[in-house]
N, C-alpha and C. Protein backbone atom coordinates (compact mmCIF):
# COMPACT_ATOMS: atom_id res chain seq x y z
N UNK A 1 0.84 -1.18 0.00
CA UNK A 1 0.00 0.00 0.00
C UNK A 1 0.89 1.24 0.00
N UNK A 2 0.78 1.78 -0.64
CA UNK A 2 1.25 3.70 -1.13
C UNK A 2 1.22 4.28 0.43
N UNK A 3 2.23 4.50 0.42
CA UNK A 3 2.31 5.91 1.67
C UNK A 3 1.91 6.96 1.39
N UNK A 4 1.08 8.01 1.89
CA UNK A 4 0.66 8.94 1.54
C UNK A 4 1.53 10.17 2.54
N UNK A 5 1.74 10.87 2.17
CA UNK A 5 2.89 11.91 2.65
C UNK A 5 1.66 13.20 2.88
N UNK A 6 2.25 13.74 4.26
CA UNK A 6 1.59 14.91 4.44
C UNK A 6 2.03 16.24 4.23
N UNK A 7 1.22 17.04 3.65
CA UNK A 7 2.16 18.00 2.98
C UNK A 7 1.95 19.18 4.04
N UNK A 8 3.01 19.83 3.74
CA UNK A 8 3.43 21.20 4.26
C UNK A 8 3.56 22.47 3.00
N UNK A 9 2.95 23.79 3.71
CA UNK A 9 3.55 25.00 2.70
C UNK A 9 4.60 25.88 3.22
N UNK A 10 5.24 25.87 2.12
CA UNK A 10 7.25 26.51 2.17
C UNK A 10 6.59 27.95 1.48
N UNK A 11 7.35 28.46 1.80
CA UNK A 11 7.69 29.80 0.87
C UNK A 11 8.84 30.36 0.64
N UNK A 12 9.16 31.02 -0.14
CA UNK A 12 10.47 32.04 -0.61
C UNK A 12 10.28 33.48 -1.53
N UNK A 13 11.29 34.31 -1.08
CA UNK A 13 10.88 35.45 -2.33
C UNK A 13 11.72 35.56 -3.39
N UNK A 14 10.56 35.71 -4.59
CA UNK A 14 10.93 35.92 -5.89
C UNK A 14 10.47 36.97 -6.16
N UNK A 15 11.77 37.77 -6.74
CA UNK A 15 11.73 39.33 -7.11
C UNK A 15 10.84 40.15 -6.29
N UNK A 16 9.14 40.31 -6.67
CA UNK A 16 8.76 40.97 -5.73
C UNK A 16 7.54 40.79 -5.62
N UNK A 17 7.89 39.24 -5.27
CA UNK A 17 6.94 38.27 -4.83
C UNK A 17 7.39 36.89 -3.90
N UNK A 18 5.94 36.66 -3.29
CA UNK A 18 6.13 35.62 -2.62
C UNK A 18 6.09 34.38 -3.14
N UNK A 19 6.56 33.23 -3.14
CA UNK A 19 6.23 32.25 -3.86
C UNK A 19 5.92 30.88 -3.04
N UNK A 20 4.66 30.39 -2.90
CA UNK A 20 4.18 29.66 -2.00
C UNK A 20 4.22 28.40 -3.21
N UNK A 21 4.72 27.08 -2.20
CA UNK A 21 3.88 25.78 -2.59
C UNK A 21 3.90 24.64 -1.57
N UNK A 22 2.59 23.90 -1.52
CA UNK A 22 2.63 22.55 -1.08
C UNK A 22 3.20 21.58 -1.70
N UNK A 23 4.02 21.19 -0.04
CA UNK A 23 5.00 19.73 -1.25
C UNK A 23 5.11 19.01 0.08
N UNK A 24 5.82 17.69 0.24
CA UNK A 24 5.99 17.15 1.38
C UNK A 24 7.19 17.06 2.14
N UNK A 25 8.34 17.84 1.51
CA UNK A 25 9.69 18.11 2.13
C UNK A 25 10.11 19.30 1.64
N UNK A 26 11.01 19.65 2.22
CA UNK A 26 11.93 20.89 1.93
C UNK A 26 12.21 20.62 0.55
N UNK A 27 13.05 19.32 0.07
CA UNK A 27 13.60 18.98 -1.09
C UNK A 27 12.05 19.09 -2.38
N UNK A 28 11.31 18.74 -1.95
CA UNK A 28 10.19 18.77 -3.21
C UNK A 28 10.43 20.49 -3.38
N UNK A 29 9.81 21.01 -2.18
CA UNK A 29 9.44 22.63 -2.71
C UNK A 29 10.72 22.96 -3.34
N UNK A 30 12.09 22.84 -3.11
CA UNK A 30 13.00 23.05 -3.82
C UNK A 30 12.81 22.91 -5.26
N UNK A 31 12.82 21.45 -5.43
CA UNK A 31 12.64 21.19 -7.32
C UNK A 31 11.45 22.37 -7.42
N UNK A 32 10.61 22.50 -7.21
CA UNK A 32 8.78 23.00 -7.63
C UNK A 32 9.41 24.63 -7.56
N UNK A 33 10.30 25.00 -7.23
CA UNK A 33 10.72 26.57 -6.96
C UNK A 33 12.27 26.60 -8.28
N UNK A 34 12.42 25.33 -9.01
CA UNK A 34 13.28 25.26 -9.81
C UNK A 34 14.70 25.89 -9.22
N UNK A 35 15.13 25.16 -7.73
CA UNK A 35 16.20 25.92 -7.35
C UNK A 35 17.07 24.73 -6.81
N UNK A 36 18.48 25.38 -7.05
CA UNK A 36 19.39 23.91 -6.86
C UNK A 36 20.27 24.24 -5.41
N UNK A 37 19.96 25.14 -5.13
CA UNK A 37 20.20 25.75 -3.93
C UNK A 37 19.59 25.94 -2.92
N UNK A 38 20.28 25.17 -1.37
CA UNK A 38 18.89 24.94 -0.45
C UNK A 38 18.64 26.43 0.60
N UNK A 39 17.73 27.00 -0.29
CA UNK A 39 17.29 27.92 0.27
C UNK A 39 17.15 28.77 1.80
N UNK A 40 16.36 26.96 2.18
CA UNK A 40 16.32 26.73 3.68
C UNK A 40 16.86 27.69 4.65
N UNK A 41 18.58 26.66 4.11
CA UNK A 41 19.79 26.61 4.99
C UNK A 41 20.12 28.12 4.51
N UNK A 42 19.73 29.07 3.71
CA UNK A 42 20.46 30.31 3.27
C UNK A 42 19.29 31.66 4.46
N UNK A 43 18.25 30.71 4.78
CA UNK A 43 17.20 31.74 5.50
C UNK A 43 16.41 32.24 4.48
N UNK A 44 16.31 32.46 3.40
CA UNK A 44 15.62 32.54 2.14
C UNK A 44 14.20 31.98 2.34
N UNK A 45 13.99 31.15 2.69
CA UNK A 45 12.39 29.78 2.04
C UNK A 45 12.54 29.53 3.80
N UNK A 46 10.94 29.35 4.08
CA UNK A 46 10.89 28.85 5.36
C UNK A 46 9.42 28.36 5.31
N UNK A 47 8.99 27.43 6.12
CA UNK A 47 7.99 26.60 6.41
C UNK A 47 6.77 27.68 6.77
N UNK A 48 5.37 27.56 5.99
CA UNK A 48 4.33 28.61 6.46
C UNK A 48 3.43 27.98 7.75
N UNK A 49 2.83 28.32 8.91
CA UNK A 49 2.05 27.83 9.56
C UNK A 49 0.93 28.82 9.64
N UNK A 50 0.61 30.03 9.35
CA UNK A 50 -0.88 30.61 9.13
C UNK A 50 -1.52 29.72 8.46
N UNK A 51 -2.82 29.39 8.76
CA UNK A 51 -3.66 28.92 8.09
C UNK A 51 -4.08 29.70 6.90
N UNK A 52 -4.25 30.90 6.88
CA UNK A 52 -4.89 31.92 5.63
C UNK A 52 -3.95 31.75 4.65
N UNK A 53 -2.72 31.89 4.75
CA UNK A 53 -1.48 31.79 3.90
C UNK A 53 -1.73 30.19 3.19
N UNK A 54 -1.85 29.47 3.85
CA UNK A 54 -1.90 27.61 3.35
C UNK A 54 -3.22 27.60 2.45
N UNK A 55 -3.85 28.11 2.69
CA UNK A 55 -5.27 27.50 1.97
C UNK A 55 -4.72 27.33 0.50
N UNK A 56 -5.30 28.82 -0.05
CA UNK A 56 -4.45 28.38 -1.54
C UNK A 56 -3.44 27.42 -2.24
N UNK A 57 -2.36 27.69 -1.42
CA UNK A 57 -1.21 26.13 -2.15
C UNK A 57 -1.50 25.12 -1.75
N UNK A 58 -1.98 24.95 -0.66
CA UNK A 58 -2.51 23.08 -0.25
C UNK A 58 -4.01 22.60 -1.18
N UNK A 59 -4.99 23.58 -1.78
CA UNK A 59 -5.85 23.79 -2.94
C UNK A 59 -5.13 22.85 -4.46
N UNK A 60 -3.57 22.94 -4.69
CA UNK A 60 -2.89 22.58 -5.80
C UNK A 60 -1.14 22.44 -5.35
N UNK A 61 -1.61 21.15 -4.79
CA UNK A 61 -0.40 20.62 -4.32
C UNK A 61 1.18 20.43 -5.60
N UNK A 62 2.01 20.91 -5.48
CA UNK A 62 3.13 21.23 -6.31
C UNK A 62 3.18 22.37 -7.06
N UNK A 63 1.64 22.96 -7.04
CA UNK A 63 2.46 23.95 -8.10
C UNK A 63 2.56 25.78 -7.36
N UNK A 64 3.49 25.69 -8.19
CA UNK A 64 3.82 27.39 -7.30
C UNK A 64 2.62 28.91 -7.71
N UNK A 65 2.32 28.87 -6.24
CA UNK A 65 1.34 30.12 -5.87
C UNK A 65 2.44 31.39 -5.68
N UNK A 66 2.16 32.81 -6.41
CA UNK A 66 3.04 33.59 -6.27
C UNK A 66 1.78 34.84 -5.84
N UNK A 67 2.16 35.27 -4.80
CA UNK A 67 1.81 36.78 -4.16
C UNK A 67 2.43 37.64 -4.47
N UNK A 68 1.83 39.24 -4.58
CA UNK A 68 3.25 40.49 -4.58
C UNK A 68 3.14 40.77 -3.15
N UNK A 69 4.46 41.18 -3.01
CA UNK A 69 4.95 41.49 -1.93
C UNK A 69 4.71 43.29 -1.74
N UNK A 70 3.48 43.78 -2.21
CA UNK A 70 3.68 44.90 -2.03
C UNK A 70 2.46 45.54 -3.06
N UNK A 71 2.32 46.95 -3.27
CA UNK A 71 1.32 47.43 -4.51
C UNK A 71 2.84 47.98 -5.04
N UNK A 72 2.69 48.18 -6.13
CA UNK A 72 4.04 49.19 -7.22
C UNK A 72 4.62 50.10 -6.17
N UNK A 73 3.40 51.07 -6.21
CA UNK A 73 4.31 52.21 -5.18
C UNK A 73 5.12 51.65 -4.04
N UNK A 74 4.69 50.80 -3.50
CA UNK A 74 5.56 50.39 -1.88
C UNK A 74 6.59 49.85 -2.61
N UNK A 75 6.82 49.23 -3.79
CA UNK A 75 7.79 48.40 -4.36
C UNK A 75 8.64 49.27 -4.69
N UNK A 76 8.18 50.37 -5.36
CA UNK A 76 9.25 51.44 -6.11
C UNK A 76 9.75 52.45 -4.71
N UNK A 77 9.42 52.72 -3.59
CA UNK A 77 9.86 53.19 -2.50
C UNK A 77 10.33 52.70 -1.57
N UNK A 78 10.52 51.29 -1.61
CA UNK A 78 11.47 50.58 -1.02
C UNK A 78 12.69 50.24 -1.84
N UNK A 79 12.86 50.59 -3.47
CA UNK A 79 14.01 50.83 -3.40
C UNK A 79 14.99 51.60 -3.46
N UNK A 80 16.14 51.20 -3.55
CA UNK A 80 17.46 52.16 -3.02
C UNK A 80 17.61 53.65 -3.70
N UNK A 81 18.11 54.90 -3.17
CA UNK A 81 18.09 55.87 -3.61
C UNK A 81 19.10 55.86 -5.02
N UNK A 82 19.02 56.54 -5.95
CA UNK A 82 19.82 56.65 -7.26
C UNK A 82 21.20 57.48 -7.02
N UNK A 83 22.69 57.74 -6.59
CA UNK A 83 23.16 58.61 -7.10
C UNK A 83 23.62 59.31 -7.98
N UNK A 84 23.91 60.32 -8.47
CA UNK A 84 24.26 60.84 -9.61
C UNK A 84 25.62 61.03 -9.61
N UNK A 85 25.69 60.57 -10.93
CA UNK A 85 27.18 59.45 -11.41
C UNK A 85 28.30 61.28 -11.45
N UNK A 86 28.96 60.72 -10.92
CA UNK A 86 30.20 61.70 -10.57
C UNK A 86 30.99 62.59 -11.77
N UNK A 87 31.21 63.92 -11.80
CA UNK A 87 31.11 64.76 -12.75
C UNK A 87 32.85 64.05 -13.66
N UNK A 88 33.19 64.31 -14.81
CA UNK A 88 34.50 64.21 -15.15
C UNK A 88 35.80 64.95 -14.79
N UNK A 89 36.63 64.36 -14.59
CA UNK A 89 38.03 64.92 -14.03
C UNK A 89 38.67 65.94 -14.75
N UNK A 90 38.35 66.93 -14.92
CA UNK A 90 39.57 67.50 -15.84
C UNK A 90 41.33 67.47 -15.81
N UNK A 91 41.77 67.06 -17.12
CA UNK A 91 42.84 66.65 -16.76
C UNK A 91 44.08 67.64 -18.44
N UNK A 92 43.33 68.49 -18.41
CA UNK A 92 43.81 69.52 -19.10
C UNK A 92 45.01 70.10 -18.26
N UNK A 93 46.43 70.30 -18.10
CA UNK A 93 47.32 70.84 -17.19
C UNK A 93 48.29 71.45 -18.44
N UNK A 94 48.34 72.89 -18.02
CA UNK A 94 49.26 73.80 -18.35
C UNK A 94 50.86 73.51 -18.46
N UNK A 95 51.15 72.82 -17.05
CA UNK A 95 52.12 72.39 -16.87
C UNK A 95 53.56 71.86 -18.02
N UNK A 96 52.71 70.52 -18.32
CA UNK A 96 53.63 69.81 -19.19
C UNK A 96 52.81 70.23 -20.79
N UNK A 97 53.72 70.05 -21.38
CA UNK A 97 53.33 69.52 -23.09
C UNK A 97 53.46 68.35 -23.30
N UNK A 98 53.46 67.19 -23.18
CA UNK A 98 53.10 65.94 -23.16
C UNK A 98 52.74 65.45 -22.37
N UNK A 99 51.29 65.57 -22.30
CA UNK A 99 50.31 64.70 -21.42
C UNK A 99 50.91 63.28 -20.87
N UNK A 100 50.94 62.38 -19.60
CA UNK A 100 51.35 61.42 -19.43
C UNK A 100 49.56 60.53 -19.45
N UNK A 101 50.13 59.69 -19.63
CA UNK A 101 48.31 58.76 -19.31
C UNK A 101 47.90 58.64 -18.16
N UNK A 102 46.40 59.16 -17.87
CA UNK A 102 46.13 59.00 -16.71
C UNK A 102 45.75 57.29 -16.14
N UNK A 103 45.37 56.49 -17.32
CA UNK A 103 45.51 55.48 -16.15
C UNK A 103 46.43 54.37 -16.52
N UNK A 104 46.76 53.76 -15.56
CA UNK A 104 47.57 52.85 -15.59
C UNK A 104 46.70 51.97 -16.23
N UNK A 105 47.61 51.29 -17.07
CA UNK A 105 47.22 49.96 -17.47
C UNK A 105 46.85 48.59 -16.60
N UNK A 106 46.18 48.09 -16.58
CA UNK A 106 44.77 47.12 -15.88
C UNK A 106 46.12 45.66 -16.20
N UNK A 107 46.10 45.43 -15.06
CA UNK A 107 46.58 44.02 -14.68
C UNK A 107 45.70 43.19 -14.75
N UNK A 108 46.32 41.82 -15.46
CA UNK A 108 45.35 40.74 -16.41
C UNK A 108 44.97 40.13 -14.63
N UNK A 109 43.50 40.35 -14.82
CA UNK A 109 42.89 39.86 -13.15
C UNK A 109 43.28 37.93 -13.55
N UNK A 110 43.57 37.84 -11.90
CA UNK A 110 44.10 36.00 -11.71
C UNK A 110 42.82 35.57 -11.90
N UNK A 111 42.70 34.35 -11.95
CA UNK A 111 41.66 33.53 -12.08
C UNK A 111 41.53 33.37 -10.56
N UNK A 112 39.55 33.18 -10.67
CA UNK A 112 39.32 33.03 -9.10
C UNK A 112 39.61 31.01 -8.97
N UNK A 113 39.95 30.97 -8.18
CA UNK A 113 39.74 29.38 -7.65
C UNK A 113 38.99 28.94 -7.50
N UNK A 114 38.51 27.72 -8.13
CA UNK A 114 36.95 27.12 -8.29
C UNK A 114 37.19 26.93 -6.83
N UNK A 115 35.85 27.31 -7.17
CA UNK A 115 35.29 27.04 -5.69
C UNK A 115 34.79 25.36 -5.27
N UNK A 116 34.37 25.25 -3.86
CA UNK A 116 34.08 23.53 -3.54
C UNK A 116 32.79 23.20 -4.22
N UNK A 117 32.86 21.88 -4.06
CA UNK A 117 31.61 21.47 -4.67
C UNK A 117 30.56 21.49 -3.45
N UNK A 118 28.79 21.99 -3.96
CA UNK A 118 27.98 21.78 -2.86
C UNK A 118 28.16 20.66 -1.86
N UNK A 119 28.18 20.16 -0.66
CA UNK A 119 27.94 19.35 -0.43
C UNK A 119 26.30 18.56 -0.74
N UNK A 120 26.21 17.53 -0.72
CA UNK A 120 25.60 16.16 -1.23
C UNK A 120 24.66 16.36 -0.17
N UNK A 121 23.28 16.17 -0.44
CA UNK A 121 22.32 15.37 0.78
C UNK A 121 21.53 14.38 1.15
N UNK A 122 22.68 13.41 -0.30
CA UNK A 122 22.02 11.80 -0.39
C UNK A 122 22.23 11.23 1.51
N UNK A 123 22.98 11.59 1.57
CA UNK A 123 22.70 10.91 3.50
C UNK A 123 21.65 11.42 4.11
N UNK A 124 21.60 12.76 4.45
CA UNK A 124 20.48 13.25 5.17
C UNK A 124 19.16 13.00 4.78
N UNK A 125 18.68 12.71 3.14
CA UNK A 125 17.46 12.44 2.24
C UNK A 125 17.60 10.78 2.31
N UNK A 126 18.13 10.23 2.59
CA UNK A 126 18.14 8.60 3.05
C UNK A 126 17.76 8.62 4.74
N UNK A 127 18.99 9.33 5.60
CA UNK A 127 18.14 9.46 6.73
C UNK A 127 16.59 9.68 7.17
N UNK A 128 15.95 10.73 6.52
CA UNK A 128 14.65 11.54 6.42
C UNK A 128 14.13 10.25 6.13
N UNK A 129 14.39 9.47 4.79
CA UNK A 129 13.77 8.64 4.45
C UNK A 129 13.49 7.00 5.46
N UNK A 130 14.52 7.04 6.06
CA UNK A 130 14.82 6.18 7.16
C UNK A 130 14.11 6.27 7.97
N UNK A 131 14.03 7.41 8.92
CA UNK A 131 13.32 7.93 9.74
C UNK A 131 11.38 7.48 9.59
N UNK A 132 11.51 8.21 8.26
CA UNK A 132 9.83 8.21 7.94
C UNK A 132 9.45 6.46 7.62
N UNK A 133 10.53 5.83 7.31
CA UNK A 133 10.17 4.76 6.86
C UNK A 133 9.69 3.53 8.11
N UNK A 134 10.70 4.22 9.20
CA UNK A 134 10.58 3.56 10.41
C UNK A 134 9.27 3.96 11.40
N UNK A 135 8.82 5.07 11.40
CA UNK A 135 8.07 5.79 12.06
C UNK A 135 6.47 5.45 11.37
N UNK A 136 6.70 4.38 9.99
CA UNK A 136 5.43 4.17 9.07
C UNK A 136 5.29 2.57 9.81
N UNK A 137 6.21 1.78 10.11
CA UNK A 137 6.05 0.59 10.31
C UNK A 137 6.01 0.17 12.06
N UNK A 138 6.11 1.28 12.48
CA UNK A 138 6.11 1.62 14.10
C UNK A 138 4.69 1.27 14.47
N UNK A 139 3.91 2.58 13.34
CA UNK A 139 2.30 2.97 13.32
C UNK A 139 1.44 2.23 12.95
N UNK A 140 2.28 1.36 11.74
CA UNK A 140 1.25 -0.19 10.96
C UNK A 140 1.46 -1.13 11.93
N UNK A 141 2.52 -1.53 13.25
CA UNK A 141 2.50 -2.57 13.72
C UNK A 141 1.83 -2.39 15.21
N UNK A 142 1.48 -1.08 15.40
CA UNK A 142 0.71 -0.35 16.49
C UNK A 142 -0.49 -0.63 15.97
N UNK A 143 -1.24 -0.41 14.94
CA UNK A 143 -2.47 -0.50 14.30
C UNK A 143 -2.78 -1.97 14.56
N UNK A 144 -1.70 -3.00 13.70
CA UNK A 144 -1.97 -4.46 13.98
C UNK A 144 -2.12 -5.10 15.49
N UNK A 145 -1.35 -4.47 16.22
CA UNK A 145 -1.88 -4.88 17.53
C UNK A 145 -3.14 -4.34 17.91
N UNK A 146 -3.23 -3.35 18.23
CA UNK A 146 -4.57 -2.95 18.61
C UNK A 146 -5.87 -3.72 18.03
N UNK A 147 -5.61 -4.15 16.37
CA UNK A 147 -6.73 -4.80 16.12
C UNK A 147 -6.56 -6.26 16.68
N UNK A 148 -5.62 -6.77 16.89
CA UNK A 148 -5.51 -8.26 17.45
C UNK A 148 -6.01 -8.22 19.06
N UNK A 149 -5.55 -7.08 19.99
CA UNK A 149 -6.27 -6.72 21.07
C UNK A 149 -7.65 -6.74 21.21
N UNK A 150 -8.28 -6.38 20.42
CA UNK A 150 -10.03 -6.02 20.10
C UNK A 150 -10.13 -7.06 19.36
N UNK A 151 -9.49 -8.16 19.07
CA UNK A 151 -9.93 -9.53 18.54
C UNK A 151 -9.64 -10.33 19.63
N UNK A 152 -9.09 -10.07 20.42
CA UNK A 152 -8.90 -10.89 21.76
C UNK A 152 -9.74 -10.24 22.72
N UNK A 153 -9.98 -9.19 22.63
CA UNK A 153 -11.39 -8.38 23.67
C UNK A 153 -12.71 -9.52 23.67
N UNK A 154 -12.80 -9.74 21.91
CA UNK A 154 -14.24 -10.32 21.26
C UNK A 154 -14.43 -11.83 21.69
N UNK A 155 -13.10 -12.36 21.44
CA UNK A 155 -13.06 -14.10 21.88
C UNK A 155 -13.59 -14.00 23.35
N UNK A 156 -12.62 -13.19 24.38
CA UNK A 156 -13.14 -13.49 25.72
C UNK A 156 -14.56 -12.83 26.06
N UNK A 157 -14.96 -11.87 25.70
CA UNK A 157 -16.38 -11.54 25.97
C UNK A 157 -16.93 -13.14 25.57
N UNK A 158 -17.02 -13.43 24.13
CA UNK A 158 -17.35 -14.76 23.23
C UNK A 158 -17.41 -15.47 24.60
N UNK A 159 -16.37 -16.03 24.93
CA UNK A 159 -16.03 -17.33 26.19
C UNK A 159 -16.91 -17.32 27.17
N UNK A 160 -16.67 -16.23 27.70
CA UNK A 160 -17.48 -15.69 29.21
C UNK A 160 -18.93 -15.58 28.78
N UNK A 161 -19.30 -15.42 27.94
CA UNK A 161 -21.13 -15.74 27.63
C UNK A 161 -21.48 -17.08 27.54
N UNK A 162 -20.42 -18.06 26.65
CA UNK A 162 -20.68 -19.42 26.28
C UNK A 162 -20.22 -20.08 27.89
N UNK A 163 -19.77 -19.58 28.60
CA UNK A 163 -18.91 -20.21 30.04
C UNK A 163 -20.16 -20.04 31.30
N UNK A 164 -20.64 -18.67 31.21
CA UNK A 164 -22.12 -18.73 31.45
C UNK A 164 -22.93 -19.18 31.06
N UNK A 165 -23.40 -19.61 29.68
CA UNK A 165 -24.57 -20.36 29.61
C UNK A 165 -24.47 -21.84 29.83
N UNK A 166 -22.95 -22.48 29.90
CA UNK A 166 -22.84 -23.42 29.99
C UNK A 166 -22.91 -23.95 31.34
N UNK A 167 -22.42 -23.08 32.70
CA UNK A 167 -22.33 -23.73 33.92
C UNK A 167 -23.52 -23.62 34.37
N UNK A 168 -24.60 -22.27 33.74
CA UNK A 168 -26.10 -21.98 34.12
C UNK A 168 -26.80 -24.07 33.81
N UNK A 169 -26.54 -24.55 32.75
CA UNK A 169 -27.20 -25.29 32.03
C UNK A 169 -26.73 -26.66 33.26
N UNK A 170 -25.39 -26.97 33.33
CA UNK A 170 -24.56 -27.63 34.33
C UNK A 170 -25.28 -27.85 35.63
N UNK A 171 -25.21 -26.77 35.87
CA UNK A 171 -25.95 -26.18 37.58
C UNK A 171 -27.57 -26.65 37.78
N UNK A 172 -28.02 -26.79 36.54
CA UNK A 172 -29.87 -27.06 36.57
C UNK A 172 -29.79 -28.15 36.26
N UNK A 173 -28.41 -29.09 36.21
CA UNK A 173 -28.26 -30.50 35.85
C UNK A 173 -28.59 -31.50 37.24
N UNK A 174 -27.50 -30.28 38.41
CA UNK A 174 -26.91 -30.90 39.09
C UNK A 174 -28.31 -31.04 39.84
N UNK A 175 -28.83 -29.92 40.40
CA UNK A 175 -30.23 -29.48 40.86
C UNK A 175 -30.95 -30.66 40.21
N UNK A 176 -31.21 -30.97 39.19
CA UNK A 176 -32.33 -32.09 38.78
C UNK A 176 -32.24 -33.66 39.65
N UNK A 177 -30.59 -33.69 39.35
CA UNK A 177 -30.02 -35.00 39.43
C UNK A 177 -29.60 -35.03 41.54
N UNK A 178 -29.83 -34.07 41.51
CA UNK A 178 -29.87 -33.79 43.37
C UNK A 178 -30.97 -34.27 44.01
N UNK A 179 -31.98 -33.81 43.34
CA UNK A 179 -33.65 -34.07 43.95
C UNK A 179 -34.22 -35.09 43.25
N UNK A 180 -33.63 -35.86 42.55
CA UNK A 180 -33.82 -37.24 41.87
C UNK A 180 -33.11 -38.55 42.27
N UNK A 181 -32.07 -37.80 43.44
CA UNK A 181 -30.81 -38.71 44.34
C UNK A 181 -32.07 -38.66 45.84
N UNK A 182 -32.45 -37.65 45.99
CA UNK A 182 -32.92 -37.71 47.24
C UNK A 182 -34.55 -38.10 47.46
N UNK A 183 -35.03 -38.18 46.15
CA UNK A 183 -36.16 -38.65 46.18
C UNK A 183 -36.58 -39.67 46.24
N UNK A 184 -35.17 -40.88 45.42
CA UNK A 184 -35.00 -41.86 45.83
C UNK A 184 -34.55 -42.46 46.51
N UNK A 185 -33.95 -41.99 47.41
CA UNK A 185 -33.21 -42.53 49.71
C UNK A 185 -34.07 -42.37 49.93
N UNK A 186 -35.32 -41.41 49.98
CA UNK A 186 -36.51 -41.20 50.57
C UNK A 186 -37.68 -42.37 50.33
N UNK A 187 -37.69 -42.65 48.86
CA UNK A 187 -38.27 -44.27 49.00
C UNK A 187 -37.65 -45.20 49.86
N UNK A 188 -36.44 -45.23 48.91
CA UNK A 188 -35.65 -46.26 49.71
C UNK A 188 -35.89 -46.94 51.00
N UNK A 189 -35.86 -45.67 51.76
CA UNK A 189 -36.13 -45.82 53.28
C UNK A 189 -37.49 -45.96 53.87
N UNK A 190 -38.41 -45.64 53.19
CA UNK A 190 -39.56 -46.04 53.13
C UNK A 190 -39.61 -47.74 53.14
N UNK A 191 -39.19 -48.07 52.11
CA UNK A 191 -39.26 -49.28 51.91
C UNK A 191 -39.12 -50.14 52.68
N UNK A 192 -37.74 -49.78 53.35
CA UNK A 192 -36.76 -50.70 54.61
C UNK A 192 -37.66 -50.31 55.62
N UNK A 193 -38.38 -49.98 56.02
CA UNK A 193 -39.04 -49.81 57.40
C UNK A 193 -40.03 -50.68 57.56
């Protein structure tokens, strides 16, 4: 039987918007936000718990719900002031008759050093998976007992009715076969006299 996974809504901002979706791990909303970078861990994308916020993306599980973060105006006044680009140098000098160059010639920039590779989260997404996998067969073998409990509830109720009607039936045996013992000493003795 299919595990059914419970979903959660993530969010993150895009440009100048919010971008909501239901998925069932961090790693789904990742792919569904087309990002290879875990957001998460950057403080970027974080788990929603308002209910008003969830309705919509849990409505269309995977696909991305986008909000603005704002009307235009709040958008265009939250950003940064413009400065105005700095006047030219004059470099006209009386001085000499042969101008020298003002700038130095640009040194060939080094190459940056690749950088490391992301680390991997095939362990931790096997763990998760571990975890959930264990925590599914915890709950199915909790379920199976309980119903074997309430099948052992049913037998002994079962017993104790059939255990009663049987010693009731026993008991009106003994009673018959009592006053059918004593009815006959009572001839008996009749007799012998």
């Amino acid at each position: 039987m299919a595990r059914v996974q419970k979903l959660k809504v993530y969010r993150t901002v895009a440009g100048f918007y919010d971008a909501y979706v239901a998925a069932p791990s961090q790693k789904a909303a990742l792919a569904a936000w087309g990002s290879d970078r875990d957001l998460f861990a950057r403080g970027i994308a974080e788990q929603v718990t308002d209910p008003a916020l969830m309705t919509e993306p849990l409505a269309s599980p995977g696909t991305v719900v986008k909000h603005s973060r704002g009307t235009t105006a709040e958008q265009i006044a939250a950003l940064p002031e413009q400065r105005a680009p700095a006047a030219p140098r004059d470099t006209d000098t009386d001085t000499e008759a042969d101008p020298k160059p003002t700038a130095k010639p640009r040194a060939k920039p080094q190459a940056k050093p690749k950088p490391k590779p992301r680390p991997k989260r095939d362990e931790l997404d096997a763990a998760e998976d571990a975890l959930t996998s264990l925590q599914a067969d915890f709950d199915r073998k909790k379920k199976d007992l309980a119903e074997r409990e309430a099948a052992l509830a049913r037998d002994r109720r079962a017993l104790e009715q059939a255990r009663s009607s049987s010693i009731e039936a026993a008991e009106d045996a003994l009673r018959g076969q009592k006053q059918a013992y004593e009815e006959a000493v009572r001839r008996w003795r009749a007799s012998q006299e």
